[in-house]
Protein backbone atom coordinates (compact mmCIF):
# COMPACT_ATOMS: atom_id res chain seq x y z
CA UNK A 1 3.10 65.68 112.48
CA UNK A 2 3.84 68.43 110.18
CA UNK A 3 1.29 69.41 107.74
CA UNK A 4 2.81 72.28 105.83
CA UNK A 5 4.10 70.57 102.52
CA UNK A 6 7.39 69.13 102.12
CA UNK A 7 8.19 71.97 98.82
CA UNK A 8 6.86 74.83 101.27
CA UNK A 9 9.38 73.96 103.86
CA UNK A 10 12.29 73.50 102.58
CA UNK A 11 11.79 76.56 100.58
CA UNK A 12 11.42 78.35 103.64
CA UNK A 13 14.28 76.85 104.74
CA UNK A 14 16.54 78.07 101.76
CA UNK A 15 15.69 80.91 102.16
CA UNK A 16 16.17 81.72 105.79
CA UNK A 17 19.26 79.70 105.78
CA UNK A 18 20.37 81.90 102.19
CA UNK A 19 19.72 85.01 104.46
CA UNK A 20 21.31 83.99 107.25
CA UNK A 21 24.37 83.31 104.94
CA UNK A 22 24.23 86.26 103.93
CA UNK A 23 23.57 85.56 99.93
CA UNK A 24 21.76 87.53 97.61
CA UNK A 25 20.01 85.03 95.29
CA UNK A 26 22.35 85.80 92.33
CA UNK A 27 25.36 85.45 95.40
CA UNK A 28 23.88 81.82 95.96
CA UNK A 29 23.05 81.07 92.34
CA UNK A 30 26.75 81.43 91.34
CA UNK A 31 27.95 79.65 94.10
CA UNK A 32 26.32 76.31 93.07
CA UNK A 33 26.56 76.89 89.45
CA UNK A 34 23.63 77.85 88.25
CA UNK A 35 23.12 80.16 85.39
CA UNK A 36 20.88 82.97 86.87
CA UNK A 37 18.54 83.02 90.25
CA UNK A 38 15.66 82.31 88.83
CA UNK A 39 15.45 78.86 89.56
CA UNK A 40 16.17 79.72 93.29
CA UNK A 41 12.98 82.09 93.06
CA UNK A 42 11.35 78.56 92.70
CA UNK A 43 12.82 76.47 94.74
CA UNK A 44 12.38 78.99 97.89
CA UNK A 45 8.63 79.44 96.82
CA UNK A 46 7.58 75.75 97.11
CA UNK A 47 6.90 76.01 93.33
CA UNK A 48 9.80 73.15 92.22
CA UNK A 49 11.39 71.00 95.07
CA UNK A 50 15.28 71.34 93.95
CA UNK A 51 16.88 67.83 92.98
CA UNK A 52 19.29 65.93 95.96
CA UNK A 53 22.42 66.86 94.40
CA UNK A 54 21.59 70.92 94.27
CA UNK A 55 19.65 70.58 97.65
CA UNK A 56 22.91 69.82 99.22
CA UNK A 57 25.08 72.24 97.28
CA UNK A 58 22.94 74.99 98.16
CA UNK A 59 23.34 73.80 102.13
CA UNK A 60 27.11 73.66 101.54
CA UNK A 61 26.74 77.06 100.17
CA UNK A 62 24.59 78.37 103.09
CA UNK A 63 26.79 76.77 106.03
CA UNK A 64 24.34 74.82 107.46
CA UNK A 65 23.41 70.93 106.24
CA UNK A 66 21.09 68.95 104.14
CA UNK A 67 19.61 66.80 107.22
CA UNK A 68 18.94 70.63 108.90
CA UNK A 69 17.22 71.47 106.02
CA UNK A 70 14.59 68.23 105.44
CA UNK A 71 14.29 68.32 108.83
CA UNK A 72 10.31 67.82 109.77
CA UNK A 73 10.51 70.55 112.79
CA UNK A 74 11.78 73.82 112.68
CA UNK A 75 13.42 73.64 116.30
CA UNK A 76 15.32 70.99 115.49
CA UNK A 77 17.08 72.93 112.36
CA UNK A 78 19.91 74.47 114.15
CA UNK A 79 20.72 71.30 116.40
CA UNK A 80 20.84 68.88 113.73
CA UNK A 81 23.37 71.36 112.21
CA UNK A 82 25.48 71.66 114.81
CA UNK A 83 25.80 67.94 115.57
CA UNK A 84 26.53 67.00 112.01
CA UNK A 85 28.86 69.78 111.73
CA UNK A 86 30.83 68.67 115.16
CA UNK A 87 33.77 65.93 116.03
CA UNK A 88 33.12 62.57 116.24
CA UNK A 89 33.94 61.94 119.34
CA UNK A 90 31.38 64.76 120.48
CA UNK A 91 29.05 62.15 119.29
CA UNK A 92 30.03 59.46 120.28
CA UNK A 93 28.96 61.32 123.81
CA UNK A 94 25.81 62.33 122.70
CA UNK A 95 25.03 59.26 121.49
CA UNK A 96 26.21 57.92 124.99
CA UNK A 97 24.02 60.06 126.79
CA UNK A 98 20.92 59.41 124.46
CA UNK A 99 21.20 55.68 124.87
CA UNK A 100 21.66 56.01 128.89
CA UNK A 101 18.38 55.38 130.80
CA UNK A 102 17.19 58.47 132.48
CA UNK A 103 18.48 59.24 135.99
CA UNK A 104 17.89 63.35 137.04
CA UNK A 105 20.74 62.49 139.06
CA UNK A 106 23.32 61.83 136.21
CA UNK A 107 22.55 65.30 134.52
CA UNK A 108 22.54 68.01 137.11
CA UNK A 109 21.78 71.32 136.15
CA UNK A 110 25.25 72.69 136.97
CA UNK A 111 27.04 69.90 134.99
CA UNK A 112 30.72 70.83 134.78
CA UNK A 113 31.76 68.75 131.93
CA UNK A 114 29.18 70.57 128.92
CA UNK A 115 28.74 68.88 125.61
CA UNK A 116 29.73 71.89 123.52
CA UNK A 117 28.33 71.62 119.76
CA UNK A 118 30.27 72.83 116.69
């Protein structure tokens, strides 16, 4: 279980996911319509928690999604991007090989046929 708080995180998350965009505050103000960063100054501190609606037009704006941002572990950030971001029938075959019951023989390490994300 995660005990950092919810506001801390996904300020944290803005913000490395702002950087990674490659967004100066002002950059990323603009691009979701706000009038001037300093809003964003809060929202990446933990000191507001941004509303739905601007949550997800900041992700738009940073490339990455609004699941990948709430998510509750920080590994999981970058994969839960990718498979919202990919073709549905790309998951379809995750979903396929989620929902299979475990054989070590169905996988092998050498697979062929990769699941390629994004």
């Amino acid at each position: 279980m995660n005990t950092e708080r919810l506001e801390d995180r996904v300020g944290r998350r803005l913000r490395a996911a702002r950087i990674g965009a490659g967004l100066t505050m002002r950059e990323a103000a603009a691009a979701v319509g706000l009038p001037n960063h300093s809003i964003l100054v809060r929202y990446e501190s933990g000191a507001t928690q941004p509303p739905l609606s601007r949550l997800a037009a900041l992700a738009g704006a940073y490339r990455t999604t609004l699941s990948a941002i709430l998510a509750e572990r920080d590994e999981l950030v970058t994969l839960i991007a990718a498979v919202e971001r990919t073709n549905h029938a790309t998951v379809a075959r995750l979903r396929a090989i989620l929902e299979a019951p475990y054989s070590p023989t169905a996988c092998p390490d050498d697979a062929t046929d990769p699941i390629r994300l994004g």
